[in-house]
N, C-alpha and C. Protein backbone atom coordinates (compact mmCIF):
# COMPACT_ATOMS: atom_id res chain seq x y z
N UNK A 1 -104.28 -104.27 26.47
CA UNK A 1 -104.14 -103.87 25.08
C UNK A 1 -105.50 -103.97 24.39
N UNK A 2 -105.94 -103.45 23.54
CA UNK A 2 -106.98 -102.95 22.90
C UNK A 2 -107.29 -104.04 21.59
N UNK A 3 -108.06 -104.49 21.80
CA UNK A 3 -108.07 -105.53 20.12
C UNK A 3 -108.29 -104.37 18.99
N UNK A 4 -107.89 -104.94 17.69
CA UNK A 4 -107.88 -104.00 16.83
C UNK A 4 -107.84 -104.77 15.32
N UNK A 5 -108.93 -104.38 14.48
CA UNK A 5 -108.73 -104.77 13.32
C UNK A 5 -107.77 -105.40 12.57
N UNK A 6 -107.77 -105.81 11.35
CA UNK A 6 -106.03 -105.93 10.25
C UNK A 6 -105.74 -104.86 9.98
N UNK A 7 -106.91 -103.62 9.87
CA UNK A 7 -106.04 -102.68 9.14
C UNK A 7 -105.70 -101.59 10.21
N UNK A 8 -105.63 -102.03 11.84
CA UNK A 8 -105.36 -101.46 13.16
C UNK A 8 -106.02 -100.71 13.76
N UNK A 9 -107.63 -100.41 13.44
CA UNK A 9 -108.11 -99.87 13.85
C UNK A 9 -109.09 -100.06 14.95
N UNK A 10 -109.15 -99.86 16.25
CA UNK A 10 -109.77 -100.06 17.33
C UNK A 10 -110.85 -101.28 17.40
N UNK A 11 -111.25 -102.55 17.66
CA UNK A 11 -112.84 -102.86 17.36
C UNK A 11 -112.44 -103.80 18.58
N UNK A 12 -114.08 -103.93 19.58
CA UNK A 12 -114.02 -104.45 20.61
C UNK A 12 -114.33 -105.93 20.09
N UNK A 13 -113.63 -106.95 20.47
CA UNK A 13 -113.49 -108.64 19.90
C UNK A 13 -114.81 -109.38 21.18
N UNK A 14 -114.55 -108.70 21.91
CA UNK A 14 -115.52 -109.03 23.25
C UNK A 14 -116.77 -109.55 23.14
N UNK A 15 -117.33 -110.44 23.67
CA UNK A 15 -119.04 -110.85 23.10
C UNK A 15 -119.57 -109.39 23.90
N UNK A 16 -121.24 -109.45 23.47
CA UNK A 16 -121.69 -108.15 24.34
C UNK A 16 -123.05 -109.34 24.58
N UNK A 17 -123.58 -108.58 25.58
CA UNK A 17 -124.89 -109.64 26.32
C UNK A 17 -126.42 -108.67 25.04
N UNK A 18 -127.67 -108.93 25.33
CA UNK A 18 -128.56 -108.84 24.82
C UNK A 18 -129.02 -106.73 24.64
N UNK A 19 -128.36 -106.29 25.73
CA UNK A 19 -128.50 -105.04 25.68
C UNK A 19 -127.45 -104.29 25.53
N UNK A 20 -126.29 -105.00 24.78
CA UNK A 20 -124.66 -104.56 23.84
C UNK A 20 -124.13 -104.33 25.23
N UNK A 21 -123.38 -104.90 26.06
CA UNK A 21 -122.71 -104.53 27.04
C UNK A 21 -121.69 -105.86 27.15
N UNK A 22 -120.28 -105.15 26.93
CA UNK A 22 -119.18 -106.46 26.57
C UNK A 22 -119.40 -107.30 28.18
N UNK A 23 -118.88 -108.84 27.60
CA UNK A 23 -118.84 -109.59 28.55
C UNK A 23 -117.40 -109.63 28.13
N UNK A 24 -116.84 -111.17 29.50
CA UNK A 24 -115.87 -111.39 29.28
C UNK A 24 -115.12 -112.32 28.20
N UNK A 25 -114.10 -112.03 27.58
CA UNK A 25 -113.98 -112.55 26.40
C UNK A 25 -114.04 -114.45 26.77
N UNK A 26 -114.17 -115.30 25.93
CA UNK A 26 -114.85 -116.47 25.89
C UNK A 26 -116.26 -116.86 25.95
N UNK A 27 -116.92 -115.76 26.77
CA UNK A 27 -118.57 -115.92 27.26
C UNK A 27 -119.14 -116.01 25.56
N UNK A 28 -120.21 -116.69 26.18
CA UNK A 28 -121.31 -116.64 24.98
C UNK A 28 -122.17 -114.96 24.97
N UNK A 29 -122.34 -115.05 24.52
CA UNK A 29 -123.04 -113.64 23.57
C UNK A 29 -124.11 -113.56 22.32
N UNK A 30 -124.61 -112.48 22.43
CA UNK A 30 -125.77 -112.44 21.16
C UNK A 30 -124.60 -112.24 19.90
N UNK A 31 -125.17 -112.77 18.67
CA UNK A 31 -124.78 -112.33 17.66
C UNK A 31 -124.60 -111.27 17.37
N UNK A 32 -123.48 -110.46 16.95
CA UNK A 32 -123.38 -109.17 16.66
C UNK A 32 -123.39 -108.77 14.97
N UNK A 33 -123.36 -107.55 14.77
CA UNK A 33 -123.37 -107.29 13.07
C UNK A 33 -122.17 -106.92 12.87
N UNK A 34 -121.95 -107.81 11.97
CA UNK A 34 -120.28 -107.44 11.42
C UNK A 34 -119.95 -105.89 11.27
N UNK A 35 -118.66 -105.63 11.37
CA UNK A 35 -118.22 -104.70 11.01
C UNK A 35 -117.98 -103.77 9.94
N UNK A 36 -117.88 -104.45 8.63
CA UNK A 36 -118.22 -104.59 7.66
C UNK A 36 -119.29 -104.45 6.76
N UNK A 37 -120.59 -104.81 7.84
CA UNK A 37 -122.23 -104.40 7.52
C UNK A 37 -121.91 -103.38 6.43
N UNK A 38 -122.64 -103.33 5.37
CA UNK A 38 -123.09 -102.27 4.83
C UNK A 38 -124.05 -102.27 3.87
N UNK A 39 -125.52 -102.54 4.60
CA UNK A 39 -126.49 -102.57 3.64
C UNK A 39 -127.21 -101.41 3.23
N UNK A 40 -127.92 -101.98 2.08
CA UNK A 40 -128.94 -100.88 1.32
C UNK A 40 -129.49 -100.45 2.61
N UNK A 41 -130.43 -99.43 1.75
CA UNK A 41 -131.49 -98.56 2.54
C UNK A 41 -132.10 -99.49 3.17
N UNK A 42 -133.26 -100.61 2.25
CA UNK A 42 -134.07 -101.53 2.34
C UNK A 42 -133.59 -102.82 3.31
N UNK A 43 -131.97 -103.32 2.99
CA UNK A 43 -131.99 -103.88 4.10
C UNK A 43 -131.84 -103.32 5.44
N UNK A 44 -131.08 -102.25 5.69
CA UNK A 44 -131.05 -101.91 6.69
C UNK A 44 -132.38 -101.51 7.50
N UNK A 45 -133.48 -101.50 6.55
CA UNK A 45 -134.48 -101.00 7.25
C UNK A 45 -135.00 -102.52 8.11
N UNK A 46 -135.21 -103.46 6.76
CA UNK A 46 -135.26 -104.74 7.21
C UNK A 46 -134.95 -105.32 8.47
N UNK A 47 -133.44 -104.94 8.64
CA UNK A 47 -132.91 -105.85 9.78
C UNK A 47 -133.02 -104.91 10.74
N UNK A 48 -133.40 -104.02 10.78
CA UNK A 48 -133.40 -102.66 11.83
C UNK A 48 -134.78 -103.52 12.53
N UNK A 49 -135.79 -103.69 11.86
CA UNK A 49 -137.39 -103.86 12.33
C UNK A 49 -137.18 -105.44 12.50
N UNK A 50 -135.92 -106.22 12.45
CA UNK A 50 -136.27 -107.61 12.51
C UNK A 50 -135.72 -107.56 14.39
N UNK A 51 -134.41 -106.78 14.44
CA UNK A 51 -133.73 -107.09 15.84
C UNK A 51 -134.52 -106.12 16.63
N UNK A 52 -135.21 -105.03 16.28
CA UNK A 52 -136.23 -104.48 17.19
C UNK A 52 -137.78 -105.54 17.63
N UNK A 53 -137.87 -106.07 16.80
CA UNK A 53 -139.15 -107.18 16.97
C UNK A 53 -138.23 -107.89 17.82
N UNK A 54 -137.28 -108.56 17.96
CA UNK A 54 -136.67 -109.74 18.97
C UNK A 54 -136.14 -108.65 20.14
N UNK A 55 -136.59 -107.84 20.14
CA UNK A 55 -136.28 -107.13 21.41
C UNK A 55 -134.80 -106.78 21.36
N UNK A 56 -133.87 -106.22 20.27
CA UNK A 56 -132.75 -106.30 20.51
C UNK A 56 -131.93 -104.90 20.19
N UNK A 57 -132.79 -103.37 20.32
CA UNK A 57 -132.49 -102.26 20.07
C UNK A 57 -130.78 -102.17 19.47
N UNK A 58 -130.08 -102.61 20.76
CA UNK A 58 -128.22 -102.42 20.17
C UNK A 58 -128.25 -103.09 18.86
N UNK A 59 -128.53 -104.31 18.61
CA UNK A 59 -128.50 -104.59 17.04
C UNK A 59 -128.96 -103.79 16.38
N UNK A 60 -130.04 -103.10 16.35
CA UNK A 60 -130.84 -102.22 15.43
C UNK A 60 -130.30 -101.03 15.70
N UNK A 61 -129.15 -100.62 16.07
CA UNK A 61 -128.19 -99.13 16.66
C UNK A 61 -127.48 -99.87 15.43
N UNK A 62 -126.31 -100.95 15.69
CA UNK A 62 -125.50 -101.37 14.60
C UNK A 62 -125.73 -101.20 13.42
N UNK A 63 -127.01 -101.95 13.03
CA UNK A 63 -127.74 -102.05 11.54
C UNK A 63 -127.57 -100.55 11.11
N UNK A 64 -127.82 -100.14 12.02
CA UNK A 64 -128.19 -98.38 11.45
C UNK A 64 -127.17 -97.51 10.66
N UNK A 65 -126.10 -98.11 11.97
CA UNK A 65 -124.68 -97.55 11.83
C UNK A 65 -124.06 -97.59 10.91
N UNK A 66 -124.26 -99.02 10.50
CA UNK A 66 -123.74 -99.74 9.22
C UNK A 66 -124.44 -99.22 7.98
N UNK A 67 -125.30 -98.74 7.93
CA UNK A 67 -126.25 -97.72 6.31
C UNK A 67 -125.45 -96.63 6.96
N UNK A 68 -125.72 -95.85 8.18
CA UNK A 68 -124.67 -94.40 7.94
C UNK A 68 -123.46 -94.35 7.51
N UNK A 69 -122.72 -95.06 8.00
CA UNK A 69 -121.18 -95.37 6.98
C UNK A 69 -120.89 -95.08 5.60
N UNK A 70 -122.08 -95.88 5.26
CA UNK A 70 -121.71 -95.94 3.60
C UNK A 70 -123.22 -95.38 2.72
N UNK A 71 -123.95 -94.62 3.24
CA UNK A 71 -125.05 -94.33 2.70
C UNK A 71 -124.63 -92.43 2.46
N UNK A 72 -124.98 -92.02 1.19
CA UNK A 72 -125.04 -90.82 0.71
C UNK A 72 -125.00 -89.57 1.44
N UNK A 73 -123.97 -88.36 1.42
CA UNK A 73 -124.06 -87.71 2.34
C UNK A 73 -125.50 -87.16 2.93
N UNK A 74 -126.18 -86.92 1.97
CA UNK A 74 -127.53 -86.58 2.14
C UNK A 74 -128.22 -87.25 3.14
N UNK A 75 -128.27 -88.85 3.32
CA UNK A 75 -128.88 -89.59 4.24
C UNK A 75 -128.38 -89.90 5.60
N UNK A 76 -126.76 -89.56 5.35
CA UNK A 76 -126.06 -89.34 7.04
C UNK A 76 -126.82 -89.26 8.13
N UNK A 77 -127.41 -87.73 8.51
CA UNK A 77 -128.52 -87.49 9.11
C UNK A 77 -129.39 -88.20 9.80
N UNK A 78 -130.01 -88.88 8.75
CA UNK A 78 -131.33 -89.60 9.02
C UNK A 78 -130.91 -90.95 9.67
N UNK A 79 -129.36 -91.83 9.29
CA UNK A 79 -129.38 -92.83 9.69
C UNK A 79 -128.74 -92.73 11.21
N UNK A 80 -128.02 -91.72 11.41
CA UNK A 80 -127.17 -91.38 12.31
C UNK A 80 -128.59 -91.18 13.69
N UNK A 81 -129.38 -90.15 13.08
CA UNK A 81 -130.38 -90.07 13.81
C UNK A 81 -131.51 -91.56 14.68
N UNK A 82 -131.68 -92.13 13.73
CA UNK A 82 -132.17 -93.53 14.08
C UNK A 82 -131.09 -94.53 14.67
N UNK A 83 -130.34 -94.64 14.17
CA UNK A 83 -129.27 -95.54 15.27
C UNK A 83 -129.10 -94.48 16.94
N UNK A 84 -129.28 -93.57 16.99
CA UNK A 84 -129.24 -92.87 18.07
C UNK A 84 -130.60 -92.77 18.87
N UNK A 85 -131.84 -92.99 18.45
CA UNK A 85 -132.96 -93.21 18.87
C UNK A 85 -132.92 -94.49 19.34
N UNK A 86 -131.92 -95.91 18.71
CA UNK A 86 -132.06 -97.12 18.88
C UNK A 86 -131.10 -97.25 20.31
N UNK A 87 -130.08 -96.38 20.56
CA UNK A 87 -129.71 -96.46 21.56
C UNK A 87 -130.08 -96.15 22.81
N UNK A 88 -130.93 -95.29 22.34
CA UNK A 88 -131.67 -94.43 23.66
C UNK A 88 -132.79 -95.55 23.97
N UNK A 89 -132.81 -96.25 22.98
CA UNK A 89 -133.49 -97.53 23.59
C UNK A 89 -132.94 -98.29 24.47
N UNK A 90 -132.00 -98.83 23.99
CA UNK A 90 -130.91 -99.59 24.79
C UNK A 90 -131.02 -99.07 26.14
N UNK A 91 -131.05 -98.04 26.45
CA UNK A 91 -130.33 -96.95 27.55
C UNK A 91 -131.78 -97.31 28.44
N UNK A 92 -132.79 -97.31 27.98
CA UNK A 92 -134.48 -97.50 28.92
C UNK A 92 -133.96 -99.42 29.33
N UNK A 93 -133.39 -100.01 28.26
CA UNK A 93 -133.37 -101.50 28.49
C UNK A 93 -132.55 -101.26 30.13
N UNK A 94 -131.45 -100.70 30.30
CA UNK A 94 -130.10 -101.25 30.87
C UNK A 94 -131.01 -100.14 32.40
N UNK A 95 -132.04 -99.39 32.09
CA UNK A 95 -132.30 -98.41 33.15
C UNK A 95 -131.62 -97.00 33.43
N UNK A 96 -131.36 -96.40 32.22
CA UNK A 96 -131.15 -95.17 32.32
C UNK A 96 -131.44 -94.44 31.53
N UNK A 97 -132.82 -93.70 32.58
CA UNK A 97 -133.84 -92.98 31.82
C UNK A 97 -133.25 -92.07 31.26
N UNK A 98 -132.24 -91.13 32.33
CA UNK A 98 -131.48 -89.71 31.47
C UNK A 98 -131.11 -89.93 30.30
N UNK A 99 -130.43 -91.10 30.46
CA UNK A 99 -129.13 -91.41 28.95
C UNK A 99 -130.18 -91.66 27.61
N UNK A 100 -131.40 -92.12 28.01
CA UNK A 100 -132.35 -92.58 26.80
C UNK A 100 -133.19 -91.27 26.56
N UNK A 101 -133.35 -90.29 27.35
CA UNK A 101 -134.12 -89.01 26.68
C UNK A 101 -132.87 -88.22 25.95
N UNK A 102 -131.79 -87.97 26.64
CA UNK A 102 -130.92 -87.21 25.75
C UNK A 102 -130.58 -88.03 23.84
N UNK A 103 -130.67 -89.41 24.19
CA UNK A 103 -130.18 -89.83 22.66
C UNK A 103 -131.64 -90.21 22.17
N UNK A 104 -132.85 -89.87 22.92
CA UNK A 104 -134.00 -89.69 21.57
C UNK A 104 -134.42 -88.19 21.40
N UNK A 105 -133.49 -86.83 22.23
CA UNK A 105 -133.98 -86.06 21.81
C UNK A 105 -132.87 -85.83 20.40
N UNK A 106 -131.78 -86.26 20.64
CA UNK A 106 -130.43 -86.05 19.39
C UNK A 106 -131.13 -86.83 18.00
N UNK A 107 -131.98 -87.85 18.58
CA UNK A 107 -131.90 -88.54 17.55
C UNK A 107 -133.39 -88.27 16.58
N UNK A 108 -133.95 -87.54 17.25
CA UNK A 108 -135.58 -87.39 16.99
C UNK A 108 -135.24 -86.22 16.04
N UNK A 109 -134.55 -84.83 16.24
CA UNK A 109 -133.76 -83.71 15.69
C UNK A 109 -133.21 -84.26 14.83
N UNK A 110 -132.38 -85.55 14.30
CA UNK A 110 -132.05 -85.89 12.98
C UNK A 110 -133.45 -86.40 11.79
N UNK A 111 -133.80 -86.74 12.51
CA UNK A 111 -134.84 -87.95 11.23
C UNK A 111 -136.21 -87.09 10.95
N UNK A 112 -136.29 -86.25 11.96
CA UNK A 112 -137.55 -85.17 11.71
C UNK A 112 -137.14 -84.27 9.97
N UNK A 113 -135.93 -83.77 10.21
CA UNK A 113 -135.99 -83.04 8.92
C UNK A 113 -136.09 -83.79 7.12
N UNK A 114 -136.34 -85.51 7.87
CA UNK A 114 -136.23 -85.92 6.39
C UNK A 114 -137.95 -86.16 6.13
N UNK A 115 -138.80 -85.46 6.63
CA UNK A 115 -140.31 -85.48 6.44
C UNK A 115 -140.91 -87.24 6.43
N UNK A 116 -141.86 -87.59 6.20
CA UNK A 116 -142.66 -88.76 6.49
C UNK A 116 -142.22 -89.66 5.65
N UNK A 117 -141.75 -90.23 6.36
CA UNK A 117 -142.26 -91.08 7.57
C UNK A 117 -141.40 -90.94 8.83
N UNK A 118 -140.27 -90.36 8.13
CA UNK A 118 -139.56 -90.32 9.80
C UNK A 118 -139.38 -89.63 10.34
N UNK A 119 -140.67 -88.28 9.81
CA UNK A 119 -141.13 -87.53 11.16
C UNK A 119 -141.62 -88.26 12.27
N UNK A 120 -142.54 -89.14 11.69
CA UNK A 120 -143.46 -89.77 12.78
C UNK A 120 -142.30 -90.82 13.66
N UNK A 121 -141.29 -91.33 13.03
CA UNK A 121 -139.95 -91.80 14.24
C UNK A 121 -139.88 -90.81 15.14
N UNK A 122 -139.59 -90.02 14.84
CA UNK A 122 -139.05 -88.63 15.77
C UNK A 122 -139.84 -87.92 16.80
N UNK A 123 -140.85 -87.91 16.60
CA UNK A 123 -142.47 -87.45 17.00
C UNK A 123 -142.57 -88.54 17.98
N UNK A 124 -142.29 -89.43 17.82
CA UNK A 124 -142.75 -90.89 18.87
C UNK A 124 -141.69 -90.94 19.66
N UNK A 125 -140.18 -90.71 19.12
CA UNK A 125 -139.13 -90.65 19.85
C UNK A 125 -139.26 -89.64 21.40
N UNK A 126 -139.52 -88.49 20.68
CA UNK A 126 -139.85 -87.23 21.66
C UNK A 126 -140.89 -87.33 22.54
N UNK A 127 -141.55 -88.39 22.40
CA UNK A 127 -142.99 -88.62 23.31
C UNK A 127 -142.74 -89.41 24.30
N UNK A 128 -141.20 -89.86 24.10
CA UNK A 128 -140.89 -91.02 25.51
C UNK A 128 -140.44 -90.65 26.46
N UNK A 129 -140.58 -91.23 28.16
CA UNK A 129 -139.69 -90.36 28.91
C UNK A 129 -139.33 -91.22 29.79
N UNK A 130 -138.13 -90.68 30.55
CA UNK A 130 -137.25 -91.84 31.01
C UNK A 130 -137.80 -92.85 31.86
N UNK A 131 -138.61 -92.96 32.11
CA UNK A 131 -139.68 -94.16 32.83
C UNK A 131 -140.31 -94.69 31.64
N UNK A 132 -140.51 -94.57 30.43
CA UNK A 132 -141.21 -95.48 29.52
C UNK A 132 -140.18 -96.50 29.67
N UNK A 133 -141.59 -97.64 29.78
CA UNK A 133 -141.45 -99.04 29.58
C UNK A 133 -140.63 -99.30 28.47
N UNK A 134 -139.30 -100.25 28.74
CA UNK A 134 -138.59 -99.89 27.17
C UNK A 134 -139.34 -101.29 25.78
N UNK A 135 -140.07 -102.38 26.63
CA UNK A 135 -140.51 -102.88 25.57
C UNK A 135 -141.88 -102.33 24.58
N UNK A 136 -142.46 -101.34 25.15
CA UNK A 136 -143.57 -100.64 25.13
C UNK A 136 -142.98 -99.68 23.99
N UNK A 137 -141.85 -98.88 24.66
CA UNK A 137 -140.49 -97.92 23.69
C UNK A 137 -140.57 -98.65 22.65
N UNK A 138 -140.17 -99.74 22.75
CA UNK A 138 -139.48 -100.64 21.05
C UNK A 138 -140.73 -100.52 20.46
N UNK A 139 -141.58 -101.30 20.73
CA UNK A 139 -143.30 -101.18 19.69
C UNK A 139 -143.36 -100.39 19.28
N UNK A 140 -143.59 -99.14 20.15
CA UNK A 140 -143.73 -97.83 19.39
C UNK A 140 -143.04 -97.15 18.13
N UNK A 141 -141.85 -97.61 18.76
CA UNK A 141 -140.43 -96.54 17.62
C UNK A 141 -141.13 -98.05 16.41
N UNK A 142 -140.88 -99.47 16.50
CA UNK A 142 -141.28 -99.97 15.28
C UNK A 142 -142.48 -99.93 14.95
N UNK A 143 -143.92 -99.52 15.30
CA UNK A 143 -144.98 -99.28 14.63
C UNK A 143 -144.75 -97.78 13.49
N UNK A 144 -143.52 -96.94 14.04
CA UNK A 144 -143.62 -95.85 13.14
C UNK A 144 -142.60 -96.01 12.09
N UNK A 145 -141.66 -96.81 12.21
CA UNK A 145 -140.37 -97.47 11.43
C UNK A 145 -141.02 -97.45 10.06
N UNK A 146 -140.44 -97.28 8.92
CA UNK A 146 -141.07 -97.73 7.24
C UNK A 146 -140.75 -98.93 7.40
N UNK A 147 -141.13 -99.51 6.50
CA UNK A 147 -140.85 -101.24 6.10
C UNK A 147 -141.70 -102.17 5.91
C-alpha cells in the first residue's frame, strides 16, 4: 500500500539516502524538505545554493519544486526548469550520464527564456555531458545560480 498524505494524496514516507533514492522505511536518511515547502523566490534561491554547496542536488530539485508550486504562473517555467537541471544532477551523482543530459537539456530550454542570469544556468547546463564529473557539475550550475 502506498503511504499517502491526510488529505490522501500519494507522498513517499520512506527516508531517501544522499542522492534521493528511498531506503528502507526505519533507516536513517538525509533530511528531506517538507512537503509543504513553499518559499519565496529569495529563499528558495537560498536553500537551492545552500544543499548544492553540501553536495546535495535532490534537495536543491525539492527546494525548487517547492517555489514552482506556488510561485506565479509566469515563473513556473523557470523554476520547473532549474529543479530539472538539479536532477540531472542527481542523475551524474547515481551514474547516469543519459538520464542527466536529457533533464539538463529540458531544463536548460526552461530557464534560458527568462534572460540573465538564468541564461547563464542554462548555457552551463548545456555544456555538460554525461561523463562530467558531477561534483565539478554542482560548482558549475552554482557559480552561475543568482544569490
Amino acid at each position: 500500500m502506498r503511504d499517502r498524505d491526510p488529505e490522501g494524496r500519494p507522498r513517499s514516507a520512506r527516508p531517501r539516502d544522499a542522492y534521493g533514492r528511498p531506503l528502507p522505511h526505519g533507516a536513517p536518511g538525509v533530511e528531506r524538505v517538507p512537503d509543504d515547502y513553499a518559499p519565496t523566490t529569495e529563499r528558495a534561491l537560498a536553500d537551492g545554493r545552500r544543499f548544492l554547496t553540501e553536495g546535495l542536488p535532490f534537495n536543491a530539485h525539492e527546494v525548487f519544486e517547492g517555489r514552482w508550486k506556488c510561485a506565479p504562473d509566469d515563473e513556473r517555467d523557470l523554476w520547473q526548469g532549474l529543479a530539472q537541471i538539479c536532477v540531472g544532477l542527481t542523475h551524474l551523482q547515481r551514474g547516469n550520464g543519459r538520464g542527466a543530459l536529457t533533464l539538463f537539456d529540458r531544463g536548460a530550454a526552461r530557464v534560458q527564456g527568462y534572460g540573465p542570469p538564468y541564461d547563464e544556468v542554462g548555457r552551463a547546463a548545456s555544456g555538460l555531458s554525461h561523463d562530467s564529473d558531477p561534483g565539478q557539475a554542482i560548482a558549475l550550475i552554482l557559480s552561475t545560480l543568482p544569490g
